[in-house]
C-alpha atoms as a PDB file:
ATOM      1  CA  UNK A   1     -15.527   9.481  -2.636  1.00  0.00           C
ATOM      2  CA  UNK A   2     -12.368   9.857  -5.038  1.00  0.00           C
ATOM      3  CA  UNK A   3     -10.148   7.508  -3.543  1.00  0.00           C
ATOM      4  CA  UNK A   4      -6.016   7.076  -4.467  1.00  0.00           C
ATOM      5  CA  UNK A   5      -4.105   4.397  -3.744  1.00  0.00           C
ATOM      6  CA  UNK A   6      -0.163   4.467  -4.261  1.00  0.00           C
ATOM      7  CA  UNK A   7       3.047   2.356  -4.427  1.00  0.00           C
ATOM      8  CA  UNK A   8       6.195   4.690  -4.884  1.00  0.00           C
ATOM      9  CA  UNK A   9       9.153   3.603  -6.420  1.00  0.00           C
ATOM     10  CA  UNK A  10      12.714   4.367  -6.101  1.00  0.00           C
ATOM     11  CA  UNK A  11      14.357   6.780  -8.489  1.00  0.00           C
ATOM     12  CA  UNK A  12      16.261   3.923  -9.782  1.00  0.00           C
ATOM     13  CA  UNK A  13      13.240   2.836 -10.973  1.00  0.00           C
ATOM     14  CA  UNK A  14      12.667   5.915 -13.509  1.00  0.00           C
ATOM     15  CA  UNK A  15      16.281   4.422 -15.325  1.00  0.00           C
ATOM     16  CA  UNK A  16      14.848   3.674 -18.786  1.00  0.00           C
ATOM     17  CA  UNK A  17      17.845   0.829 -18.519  1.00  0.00           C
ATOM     18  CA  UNK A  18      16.277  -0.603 -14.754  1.00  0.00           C
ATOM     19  CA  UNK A  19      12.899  -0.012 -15.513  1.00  0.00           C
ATOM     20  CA  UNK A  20      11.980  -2.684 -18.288  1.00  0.00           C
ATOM     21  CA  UNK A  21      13.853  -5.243 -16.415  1.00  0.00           C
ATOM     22  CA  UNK A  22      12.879  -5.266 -12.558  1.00  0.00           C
ATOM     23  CA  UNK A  23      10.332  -3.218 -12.363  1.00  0.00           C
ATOM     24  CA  UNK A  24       7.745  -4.242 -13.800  1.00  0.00           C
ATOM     25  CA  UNK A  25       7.118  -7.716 -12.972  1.00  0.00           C
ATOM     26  CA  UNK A  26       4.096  -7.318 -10.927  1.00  0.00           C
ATOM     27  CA  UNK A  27       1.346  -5.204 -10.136  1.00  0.00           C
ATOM     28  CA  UNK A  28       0.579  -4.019  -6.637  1.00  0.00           C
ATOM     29  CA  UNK A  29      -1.695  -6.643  -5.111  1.00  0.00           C
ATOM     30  CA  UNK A  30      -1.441  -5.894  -2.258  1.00  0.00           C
ATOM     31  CA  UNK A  31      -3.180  -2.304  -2.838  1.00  0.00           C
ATOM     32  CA  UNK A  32      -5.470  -3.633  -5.188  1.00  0.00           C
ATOM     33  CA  UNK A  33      -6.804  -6.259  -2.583  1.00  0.00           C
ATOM     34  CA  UNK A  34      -7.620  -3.361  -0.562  1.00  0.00           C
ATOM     35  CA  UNK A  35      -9.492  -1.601  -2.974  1.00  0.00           C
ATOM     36  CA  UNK A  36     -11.910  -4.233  -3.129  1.00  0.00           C
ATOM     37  CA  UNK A  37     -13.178  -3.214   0.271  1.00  0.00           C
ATOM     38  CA  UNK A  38     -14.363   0.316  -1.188  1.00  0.00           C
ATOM     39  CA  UNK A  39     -17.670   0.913  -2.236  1.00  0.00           C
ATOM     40  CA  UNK A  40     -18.428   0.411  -5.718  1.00  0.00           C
ATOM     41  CA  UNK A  41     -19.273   4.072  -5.902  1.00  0.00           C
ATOM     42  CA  UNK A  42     -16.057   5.014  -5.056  1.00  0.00           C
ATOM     43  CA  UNK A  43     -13.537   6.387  -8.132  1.00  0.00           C
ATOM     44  CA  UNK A  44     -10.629   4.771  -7.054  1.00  0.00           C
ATOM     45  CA  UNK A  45      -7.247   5.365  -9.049  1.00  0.00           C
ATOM     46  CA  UNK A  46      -4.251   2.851  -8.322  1.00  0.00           C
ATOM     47  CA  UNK A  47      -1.157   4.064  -9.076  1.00  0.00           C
ATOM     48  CA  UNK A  48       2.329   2.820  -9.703  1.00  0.00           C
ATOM     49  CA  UNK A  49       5.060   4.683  -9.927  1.00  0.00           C
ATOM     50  CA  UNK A  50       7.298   1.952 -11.272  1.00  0.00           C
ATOM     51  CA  UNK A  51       5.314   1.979 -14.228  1.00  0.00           C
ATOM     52  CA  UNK A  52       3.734   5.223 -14.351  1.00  0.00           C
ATOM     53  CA  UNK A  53       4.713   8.791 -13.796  1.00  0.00           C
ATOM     54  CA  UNK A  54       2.202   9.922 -10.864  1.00  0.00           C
ATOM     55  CA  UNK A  55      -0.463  12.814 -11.431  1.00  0.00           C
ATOM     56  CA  UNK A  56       0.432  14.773  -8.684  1.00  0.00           C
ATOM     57  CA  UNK A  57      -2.212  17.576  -9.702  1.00  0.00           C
ATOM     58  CA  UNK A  58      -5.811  15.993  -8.438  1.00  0.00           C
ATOM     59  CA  UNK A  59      -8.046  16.256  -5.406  1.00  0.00           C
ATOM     60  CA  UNK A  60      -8.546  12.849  -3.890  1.00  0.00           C
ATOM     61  CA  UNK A  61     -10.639  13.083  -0.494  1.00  0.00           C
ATOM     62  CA  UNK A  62      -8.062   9.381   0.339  1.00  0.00           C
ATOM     63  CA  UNK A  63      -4.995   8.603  -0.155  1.00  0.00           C
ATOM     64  CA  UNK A  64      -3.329   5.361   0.604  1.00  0.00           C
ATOM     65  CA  UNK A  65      -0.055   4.980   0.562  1.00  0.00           C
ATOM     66  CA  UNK A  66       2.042   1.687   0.316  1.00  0.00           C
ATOM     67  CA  UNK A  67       5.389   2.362   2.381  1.00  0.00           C
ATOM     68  CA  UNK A  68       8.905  -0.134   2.146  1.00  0.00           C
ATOM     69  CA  UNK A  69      11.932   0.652   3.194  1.00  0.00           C
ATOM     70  CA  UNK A  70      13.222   1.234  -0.062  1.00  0.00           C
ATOM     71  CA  UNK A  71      10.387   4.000  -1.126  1.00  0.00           C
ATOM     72  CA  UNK A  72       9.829   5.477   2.399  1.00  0.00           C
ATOM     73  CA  UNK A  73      11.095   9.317   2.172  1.00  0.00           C
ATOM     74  CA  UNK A  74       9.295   8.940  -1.237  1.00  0.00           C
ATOM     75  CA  UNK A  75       6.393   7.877   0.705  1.00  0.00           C
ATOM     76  CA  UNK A  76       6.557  10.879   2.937  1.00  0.00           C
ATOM     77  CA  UNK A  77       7.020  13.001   0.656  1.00  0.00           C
ATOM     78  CA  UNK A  78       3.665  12.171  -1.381  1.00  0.00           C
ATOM     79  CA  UNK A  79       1.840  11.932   2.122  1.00  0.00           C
ATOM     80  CA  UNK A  80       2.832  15.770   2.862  1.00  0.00           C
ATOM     81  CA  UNK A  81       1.747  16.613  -0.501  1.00  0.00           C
ATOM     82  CA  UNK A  82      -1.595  15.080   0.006  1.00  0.00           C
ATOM     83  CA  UNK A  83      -2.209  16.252   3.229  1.00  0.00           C
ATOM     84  CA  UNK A  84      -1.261  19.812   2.386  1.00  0.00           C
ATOM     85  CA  UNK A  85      -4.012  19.736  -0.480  1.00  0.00           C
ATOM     86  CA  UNK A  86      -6.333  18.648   2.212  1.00  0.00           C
ATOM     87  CA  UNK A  87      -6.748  15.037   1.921  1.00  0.00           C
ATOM     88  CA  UNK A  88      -6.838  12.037   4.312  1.00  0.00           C
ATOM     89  CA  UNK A  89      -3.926  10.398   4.153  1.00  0.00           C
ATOM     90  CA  UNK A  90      -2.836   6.430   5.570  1.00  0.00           C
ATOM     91  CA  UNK A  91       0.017   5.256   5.361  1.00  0.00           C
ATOM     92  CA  UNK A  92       0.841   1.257   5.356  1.00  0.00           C
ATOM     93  CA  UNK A  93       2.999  -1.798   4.580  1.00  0.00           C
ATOM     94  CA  UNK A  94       6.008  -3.167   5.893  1.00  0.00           C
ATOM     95  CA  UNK A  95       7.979   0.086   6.524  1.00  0.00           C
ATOM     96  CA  UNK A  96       5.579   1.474   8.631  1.00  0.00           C
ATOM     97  CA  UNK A  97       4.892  -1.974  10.580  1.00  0.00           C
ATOM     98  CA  UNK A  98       8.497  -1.779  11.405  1.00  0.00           C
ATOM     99  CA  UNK A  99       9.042   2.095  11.883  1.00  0.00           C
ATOM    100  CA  UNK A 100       5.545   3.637  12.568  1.00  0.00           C
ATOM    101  CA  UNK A 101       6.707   6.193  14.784  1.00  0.00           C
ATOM    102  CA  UNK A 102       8.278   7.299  11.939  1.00  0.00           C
ATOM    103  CA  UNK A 103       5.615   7.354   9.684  1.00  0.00           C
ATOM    104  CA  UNK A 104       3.041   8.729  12.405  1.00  0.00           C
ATOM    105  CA  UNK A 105       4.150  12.685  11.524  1.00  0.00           C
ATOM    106  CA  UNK A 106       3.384  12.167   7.850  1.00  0.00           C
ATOM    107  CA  UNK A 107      -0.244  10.344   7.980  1.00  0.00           C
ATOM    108  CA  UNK A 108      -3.656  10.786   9.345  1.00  0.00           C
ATOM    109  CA  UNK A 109      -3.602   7.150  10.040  1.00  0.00           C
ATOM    110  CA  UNK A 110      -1.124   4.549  10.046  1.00  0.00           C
ATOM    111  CA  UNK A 111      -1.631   0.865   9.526  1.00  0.00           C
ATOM    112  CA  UNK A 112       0.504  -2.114  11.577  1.00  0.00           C
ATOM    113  CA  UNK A 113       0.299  -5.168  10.167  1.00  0.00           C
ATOM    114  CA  UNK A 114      -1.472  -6.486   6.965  1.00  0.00           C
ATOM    115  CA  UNK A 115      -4.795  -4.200   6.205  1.00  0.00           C
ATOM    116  CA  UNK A 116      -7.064  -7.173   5.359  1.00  0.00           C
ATOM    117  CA  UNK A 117      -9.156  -6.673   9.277  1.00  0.00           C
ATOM    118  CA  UNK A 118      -7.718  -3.149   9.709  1.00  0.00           C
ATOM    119  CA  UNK A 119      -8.652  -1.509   6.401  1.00  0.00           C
ATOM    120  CA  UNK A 120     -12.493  -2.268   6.428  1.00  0.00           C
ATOM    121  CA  UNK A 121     -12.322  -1.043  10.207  1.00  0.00           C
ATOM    122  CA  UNK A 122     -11.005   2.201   8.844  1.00  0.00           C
ATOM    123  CA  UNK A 123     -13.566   2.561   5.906  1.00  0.00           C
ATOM    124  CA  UNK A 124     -16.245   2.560   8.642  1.00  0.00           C
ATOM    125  CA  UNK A 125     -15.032   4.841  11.261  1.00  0.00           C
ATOM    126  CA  UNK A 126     -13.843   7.215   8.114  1.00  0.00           C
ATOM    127  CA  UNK A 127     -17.299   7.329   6.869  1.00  0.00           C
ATOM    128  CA  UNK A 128     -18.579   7.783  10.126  1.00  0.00           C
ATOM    129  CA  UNK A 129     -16.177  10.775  10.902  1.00  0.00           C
ATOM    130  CA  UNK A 130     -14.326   9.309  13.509  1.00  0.00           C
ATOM    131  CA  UNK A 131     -11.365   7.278  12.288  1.00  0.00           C
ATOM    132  CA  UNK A 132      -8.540   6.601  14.396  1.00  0.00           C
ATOM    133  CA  UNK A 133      -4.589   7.356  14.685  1.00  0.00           C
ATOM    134  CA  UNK A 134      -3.184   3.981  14.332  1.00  0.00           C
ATOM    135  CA  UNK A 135      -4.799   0.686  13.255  1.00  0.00           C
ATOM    136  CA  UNK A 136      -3.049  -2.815  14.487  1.00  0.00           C
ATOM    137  CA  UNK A 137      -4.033  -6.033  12.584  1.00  0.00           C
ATOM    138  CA  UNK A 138      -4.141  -9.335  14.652  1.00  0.00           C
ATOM    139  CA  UNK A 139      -4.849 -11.154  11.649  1.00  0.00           C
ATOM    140  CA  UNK A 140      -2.143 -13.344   9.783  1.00  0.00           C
ATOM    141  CA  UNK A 141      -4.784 -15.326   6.986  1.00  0.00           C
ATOM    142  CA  UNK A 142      -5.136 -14.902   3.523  1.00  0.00           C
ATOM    143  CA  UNK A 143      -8.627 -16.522   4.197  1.00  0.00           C
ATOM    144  CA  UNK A 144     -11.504 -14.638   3.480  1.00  0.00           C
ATOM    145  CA  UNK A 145     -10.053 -11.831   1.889  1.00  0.00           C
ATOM    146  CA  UNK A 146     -11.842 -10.102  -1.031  1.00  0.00           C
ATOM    147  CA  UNK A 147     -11.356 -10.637  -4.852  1.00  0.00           C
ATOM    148  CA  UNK A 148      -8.607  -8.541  -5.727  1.00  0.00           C
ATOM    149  CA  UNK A 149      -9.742  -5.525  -8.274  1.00  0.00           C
ATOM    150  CA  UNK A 150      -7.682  -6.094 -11.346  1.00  0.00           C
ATOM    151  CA  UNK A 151      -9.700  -3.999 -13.029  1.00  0.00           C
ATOM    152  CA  UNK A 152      -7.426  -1.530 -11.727  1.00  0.00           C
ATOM    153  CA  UNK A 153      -4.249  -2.776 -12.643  1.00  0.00           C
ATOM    154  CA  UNK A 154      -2.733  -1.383 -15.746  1.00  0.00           C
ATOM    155  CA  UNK A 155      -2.193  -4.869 -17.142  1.00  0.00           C
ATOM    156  CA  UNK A 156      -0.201  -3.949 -20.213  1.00  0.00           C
ATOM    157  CA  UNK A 157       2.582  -2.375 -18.250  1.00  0.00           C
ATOM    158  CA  UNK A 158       3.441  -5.564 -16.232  1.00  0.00           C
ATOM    159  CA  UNK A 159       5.404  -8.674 -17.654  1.00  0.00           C
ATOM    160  CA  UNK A 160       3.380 -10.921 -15.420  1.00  0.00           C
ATOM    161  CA  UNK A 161      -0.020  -9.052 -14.840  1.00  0.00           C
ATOM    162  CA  UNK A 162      -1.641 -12.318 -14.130  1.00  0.00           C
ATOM    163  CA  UNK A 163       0.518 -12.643 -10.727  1.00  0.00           C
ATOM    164  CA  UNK A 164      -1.188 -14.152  -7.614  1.00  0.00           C
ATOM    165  CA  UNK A 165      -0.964 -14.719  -3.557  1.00  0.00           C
ATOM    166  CA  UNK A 166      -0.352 -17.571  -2.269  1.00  0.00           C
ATOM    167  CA  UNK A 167       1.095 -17.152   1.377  1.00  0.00           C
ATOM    168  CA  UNK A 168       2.800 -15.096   3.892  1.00  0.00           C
ATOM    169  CA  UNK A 169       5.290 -14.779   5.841  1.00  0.00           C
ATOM    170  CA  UNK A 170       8.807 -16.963   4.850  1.00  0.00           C
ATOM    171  CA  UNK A 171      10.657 -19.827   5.851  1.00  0.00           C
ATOM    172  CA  UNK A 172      13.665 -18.198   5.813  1.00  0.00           C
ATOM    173  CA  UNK A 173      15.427 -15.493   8.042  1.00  0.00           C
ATOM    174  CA  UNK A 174      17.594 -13.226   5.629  1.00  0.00           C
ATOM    175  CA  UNK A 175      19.547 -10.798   7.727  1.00  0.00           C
ATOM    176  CA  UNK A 176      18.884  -7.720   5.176  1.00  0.00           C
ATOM    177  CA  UNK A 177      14.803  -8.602   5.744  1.00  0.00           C
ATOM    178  CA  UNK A 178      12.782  -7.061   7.935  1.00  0.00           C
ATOM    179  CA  UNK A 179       9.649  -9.747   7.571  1.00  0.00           C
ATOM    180  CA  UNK A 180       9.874 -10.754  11.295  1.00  0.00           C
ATOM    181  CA  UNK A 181       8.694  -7.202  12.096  1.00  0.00           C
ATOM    182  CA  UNK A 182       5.502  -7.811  10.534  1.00  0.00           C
ATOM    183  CA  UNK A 183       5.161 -11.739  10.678  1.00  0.00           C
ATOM    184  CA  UNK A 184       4.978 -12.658  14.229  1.00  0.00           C
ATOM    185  CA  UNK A 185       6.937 -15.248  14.717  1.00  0.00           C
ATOM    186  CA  UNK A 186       9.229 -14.582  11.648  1.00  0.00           C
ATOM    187  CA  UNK A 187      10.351 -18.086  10.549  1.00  0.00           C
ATOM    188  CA  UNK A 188       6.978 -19.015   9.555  1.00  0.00           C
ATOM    189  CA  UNK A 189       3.993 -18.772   6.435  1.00  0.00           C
END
């Protein structure tokens, strides 16, 4: 299965002058961790687009989009794309945890909540033709999870490729954050 995973970007982030600078720090991890739940004889390609001008012009049967507030019409707009070409689309991240009803209209399935119990779910209903609508995660651990596939990071394009997990959720309770939406209980890790 040809398999495409995705984190937009902003259009600020195609600046030559922004680009270098904020960027790109870090690779998607978050994507990548999820990768490491497909099969090894998948052909996945991970994409950045804060680093990386998409290819737009391929035939994935998956697409997986990463959505934030910040990249979410960008987000929709890939999604349509893919769809219209025929492919599965999901759509996930903190966006759609927050907004899903907004994202419903522009994916085949949505994800609430961090993918780490949701995503292998999905892989086996999708496989076995029946995959649902919306998948809700009850799971707030970073125990257990997979090794993250950093084979598929493009490791020369970040300034700290070798970046890592530690925790989620924050202590704090920023009134521009949207965090509590998808930590329950907000003020916590």
């Amino acid at each position: 299965m040809k398999v495409k995973m995705i984190l937009p970007a902003l259009a600020e982030s195609e600046s030559p002058f922004w680009r270098p600078i904020k960027y790109s720090l870090f690779p998607p991890l978050g994507l990548a961790t999820l990768a490491a739940y497909l099969s090894p004889d998948d052909e996945i390609d991970l994409q950045d687009q804060h680093v990386e001008k998409l290819k737009l012009d391929d035939e994935p049967d998956l697409v997986i989009i990463q959505v934030y507030i910040t990249n979410a019409y960008r987000s929709y707009t890939l999604a349509d794309h893919y769809r219209k070409k025929g492919a599965y689309v999901c759509l996930g991240g903190l966006h759609v945890t927050s907004l899903p009803d907004e994202a419903l209209p522009h994916a085949d399935s949505i994800f609430i909540g961090p993918g780490e119990d949701t995503f292998p779910r999905f892989l086996k209903d999708f496989r076995q033709k029946i995959p649902q609508k919306i998948y809700k995660s009850s799971l707030r651990t970073l125990e257990q999870i997979p090794k993250i596939r950093r084979d598929l990071i493009k490791r020369e394009k970040y300034l700290v490729p070798n970046s890592i997990v530690v925790t989620r959720g924050c202590p704090h309770h920023c009134d521009f954050c949207y965090k509590d939406a998808f930590f329950d209980g907000g003020k916590s890790f």
